[in-house]
N, C-alpha and C. Protein backbone atom coordinates (compact mmCIF):
# COMPACT_ATOMS: atom_id res chain seq x y z
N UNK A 1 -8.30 3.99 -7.30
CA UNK A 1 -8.03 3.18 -8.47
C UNK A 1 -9.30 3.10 -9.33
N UNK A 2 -8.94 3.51 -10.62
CA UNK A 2 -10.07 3.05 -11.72
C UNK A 2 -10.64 1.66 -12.00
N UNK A 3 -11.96 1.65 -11.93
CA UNK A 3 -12.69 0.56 -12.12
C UNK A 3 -12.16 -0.47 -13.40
N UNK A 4 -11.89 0.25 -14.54
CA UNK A 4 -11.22 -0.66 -15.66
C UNK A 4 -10.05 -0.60 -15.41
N UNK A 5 -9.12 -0.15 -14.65
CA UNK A 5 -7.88 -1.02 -14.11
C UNK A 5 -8.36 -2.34 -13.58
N UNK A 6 -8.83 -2.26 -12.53
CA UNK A 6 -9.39 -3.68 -12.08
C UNK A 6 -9.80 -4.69 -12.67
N UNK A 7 -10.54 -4.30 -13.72
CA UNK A 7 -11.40 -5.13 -14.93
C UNK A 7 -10.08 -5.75 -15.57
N UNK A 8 -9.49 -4.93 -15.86
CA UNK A 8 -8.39 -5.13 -16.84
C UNK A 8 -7.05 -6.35 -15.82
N UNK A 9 -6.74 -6.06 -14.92
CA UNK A 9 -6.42 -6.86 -13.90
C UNK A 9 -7.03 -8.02 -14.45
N UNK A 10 -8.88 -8.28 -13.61
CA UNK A 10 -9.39 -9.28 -14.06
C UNK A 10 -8.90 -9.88 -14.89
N UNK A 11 -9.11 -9.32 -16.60
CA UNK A 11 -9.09 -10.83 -17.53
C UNK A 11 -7.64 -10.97 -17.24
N UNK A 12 -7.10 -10.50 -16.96
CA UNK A 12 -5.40 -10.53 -17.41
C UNK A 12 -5.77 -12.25 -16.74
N UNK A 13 -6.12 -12.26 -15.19
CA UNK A 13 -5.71 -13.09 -14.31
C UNK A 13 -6.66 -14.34 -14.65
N UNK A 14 -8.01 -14.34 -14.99
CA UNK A 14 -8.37 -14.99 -15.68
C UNK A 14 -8.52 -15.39 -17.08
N UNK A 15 -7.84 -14.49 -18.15
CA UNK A 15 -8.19 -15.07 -19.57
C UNK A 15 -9.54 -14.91 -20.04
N UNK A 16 -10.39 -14.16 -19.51
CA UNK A 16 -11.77 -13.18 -19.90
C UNK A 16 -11.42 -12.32 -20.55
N UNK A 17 -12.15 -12.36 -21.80
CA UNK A 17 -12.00 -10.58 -22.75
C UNK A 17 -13.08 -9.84 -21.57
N UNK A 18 -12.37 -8.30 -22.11
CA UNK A 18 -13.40 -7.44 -21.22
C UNK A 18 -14.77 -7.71 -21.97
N UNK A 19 -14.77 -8.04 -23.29
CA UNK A 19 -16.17 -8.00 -23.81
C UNK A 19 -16.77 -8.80 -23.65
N UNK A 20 -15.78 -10.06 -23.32
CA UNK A 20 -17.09 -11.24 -22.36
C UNK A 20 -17.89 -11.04 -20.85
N UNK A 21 -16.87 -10.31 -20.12
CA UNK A 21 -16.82 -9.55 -18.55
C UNK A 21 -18.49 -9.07 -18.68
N UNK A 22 -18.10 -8.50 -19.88
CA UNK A 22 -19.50 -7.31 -19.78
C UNK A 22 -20.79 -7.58 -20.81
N UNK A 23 -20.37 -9.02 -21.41
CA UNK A 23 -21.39 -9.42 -22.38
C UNK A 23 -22.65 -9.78 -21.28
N UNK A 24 -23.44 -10.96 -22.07
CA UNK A 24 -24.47 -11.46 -21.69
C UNK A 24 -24.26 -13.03 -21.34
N UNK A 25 -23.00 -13.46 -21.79
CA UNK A 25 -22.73 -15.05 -22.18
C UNK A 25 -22.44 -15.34 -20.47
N UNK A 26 -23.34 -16.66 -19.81
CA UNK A 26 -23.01 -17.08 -18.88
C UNK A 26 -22.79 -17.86 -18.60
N UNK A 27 -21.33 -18.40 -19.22
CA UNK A 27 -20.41 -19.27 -18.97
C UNK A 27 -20.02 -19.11 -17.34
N UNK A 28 -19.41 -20.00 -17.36
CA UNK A 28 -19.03 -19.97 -15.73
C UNK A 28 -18.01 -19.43 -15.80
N UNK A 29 -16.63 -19.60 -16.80
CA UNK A 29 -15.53 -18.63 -16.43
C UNK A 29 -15.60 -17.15 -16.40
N UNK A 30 -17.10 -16.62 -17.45
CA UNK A 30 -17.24 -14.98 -17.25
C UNK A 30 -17.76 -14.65 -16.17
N UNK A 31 -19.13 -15.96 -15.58
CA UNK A 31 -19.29 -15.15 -14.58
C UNK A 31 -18.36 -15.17 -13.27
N UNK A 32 -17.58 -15.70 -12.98
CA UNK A 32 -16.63 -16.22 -12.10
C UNK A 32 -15.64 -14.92 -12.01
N UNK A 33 -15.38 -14.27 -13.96
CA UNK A 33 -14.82 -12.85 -13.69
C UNK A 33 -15.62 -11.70 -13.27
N UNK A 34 -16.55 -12.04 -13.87
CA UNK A 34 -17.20 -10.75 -13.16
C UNK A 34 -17.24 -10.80 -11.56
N UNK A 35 -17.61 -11.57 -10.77
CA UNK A 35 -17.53 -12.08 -9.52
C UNK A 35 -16.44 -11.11 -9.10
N UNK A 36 -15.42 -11.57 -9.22
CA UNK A 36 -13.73 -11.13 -8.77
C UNK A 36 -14.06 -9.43 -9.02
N UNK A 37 -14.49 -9.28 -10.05
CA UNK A 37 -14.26 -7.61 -10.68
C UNK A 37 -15.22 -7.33 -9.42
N UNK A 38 -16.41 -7.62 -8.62
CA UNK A 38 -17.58 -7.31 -7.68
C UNK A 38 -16.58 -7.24 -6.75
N UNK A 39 -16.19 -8.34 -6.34
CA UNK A 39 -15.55 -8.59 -5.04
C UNK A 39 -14.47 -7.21 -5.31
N UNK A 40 -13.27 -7.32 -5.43
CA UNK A 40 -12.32 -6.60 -5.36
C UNK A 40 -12.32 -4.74 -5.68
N UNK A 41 -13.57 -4.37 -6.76
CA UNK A 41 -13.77 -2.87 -6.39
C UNK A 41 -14.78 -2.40 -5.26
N UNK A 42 -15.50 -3.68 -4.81
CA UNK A 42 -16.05 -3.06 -3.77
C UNK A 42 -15.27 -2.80 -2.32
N UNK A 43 -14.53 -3.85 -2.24
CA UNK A 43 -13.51 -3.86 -0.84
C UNK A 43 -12.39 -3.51 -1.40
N UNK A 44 -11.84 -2.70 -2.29
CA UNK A 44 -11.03 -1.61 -2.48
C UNK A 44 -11.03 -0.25 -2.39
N UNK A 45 -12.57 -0.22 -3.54
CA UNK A 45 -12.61 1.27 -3.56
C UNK A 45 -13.84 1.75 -3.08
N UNK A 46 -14.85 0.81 -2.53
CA UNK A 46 -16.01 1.28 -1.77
C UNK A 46 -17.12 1.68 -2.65
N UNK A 47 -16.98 1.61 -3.98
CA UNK A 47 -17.41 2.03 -4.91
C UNK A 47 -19.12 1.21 -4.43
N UNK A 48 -20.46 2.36 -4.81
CA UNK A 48 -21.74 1.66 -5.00
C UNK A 48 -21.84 0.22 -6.18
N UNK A 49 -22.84 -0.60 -5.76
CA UNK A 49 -23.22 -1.22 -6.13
C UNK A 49 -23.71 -0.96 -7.74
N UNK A 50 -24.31 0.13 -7.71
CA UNK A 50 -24.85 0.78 -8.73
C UNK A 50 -23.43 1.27 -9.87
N UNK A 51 -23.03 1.71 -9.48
CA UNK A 51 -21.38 2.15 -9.82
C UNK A 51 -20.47 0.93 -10.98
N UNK A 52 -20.58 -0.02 -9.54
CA UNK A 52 -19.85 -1.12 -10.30
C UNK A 52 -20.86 -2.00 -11.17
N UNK A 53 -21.78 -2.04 -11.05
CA UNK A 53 -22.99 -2.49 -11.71
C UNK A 53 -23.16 -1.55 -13.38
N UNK A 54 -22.57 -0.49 -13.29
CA UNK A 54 -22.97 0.25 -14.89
C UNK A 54 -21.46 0.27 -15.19
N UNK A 55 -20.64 -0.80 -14.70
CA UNK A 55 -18.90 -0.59 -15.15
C UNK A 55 -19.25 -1.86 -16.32
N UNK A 56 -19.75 -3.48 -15.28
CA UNK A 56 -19.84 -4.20 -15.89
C UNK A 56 -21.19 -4.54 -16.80
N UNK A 57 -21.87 -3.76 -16.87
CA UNK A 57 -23.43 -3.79 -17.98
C UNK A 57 -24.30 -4.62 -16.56
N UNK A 58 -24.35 -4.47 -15.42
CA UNK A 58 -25.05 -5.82 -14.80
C UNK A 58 -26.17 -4.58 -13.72
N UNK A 59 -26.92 -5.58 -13.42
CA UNK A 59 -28.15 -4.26 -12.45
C UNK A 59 -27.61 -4.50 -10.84
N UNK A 60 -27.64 -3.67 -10.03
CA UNK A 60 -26.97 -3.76 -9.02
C UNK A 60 -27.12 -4.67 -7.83
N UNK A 61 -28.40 -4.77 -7.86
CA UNK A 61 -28.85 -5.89 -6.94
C UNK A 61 -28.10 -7.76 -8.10
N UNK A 62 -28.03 -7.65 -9.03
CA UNK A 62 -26.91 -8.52 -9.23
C UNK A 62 -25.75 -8.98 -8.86
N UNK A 63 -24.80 -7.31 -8.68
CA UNK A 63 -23.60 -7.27 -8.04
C UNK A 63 -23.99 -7.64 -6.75
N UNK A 64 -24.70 -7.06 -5.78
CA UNK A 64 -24.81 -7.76 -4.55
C UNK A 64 -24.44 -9.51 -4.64
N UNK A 65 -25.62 -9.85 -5.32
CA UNK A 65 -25.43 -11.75 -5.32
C UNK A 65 -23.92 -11.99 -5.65
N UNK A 66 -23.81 -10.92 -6.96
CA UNK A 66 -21.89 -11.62 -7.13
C UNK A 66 -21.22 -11.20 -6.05
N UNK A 67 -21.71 -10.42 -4.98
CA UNK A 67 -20.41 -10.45 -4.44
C UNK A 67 -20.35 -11.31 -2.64
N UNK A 68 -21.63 -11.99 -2.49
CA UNK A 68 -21.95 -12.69 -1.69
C UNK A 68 -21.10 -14.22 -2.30
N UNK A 69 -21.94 -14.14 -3.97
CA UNK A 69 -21.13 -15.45 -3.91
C UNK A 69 -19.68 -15.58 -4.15
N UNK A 70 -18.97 -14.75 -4.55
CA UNK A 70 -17.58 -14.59 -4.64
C UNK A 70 -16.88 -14.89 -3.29
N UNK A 71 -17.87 -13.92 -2.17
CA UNK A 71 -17.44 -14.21 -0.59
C UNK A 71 -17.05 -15.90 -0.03
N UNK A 72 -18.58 -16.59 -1.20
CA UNK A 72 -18.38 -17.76 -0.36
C UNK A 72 -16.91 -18.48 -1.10
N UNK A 73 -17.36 -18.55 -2.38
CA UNK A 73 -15.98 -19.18 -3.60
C UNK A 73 -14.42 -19.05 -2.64
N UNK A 74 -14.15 -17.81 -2.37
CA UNK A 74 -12.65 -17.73 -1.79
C UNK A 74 -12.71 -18.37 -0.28
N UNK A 75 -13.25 -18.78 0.28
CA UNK A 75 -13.25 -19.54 1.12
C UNK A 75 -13.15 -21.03 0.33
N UNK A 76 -14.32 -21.73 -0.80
CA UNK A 76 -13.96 -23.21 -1.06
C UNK A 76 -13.53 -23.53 -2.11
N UNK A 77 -12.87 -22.29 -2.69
CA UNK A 77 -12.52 -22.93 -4.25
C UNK A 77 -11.10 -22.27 -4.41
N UNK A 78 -10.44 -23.27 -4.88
CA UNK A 78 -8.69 -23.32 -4.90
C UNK A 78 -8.48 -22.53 -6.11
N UNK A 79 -9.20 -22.76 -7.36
CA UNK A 79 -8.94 -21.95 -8.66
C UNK A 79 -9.58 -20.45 -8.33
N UNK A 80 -10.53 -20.34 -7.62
CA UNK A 80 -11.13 -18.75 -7.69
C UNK A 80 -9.97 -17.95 -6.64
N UNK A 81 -9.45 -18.84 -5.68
CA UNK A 81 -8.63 -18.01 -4.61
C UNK A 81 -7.48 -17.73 -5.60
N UNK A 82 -7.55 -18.44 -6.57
CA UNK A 82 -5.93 -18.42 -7.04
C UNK A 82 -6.02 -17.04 -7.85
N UNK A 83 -6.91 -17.34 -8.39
CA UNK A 83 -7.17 -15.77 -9.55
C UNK A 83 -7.58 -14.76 -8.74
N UNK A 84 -7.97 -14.61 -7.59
CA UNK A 84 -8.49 -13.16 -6.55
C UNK A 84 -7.15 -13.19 -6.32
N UNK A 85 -5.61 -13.99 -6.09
CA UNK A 85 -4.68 -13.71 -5.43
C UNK A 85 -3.54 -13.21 -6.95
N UNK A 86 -3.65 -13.47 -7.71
CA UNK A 86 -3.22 -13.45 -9.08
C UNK A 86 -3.62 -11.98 -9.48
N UNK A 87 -4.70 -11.71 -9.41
CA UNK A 87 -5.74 -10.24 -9.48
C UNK A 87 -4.90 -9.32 -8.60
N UNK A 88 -4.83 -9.45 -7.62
CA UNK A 88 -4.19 -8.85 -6.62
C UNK A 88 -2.91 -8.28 -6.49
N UNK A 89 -2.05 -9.49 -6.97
CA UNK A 89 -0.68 -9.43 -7.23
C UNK A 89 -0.76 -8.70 -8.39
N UNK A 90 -1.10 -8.68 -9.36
CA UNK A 90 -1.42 -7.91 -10.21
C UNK A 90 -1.38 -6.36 -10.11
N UNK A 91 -2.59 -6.12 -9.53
CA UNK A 91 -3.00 -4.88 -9.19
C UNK A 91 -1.65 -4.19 -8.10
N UNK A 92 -1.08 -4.60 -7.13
CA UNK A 92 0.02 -4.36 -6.17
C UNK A 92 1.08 -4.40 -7.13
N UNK A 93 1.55 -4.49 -8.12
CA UNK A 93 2.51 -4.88 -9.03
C UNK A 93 2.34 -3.11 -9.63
N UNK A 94 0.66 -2.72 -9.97
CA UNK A 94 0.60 -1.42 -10.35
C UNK A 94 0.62 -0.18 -9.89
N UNK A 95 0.60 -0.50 -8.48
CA UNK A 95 0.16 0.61 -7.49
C UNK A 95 1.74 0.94 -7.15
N UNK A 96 2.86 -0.06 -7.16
CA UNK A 96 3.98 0.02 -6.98
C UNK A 96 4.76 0.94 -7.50
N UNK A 97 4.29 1.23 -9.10
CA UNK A 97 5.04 1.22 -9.87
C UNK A 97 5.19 3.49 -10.34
């Protein structure tokens, strides 16, 4: 699966433009998408750090942190599980089809 499928997934499920995803603005709802976009192409498609790091404009040892803290979020946060499960359904909705 393509990396901007996923992205694109993303805002769908959160309401992020891709151009916020990949801006500089660090609001908590962009970075929260970008997070999800870390989490989900890495434990999908195995894709480097580096990889997904020049999808979303971010340096890779960044993506690492997003995707540690994304790890912790879906364990304590009810709105981030909802949008990784929303993302998901999403994405399984495309792979279906």
């Amino acid at each position: 699966m393509k990396i901007q499928t996923i992205i694109d997934a993303v805002c769908e499920a959160t309401g992020v433009s891709p151009q916020n995803l990949r801006g500089e603005n660090r609001r908590n709802e962009n970075v929260r998408a970008r997070w999800l976009v870390i989490l989900i192409v890495h434990d999908a498609t195995g894709r480097s750090w580096q990889q997904i790091g020049n999808a979303i404009n971010r340096d890779h040892t960044t993506c690492i942190y997003g995707y540690r803290q994304a790890d912790k979020r879906l364990e304590n946060n009810d709105e981030f599980r909802a949008q990784y499960t929303a993302t998901l359904a999403h994405l399984t909705a495309l792979w279906v089809r």
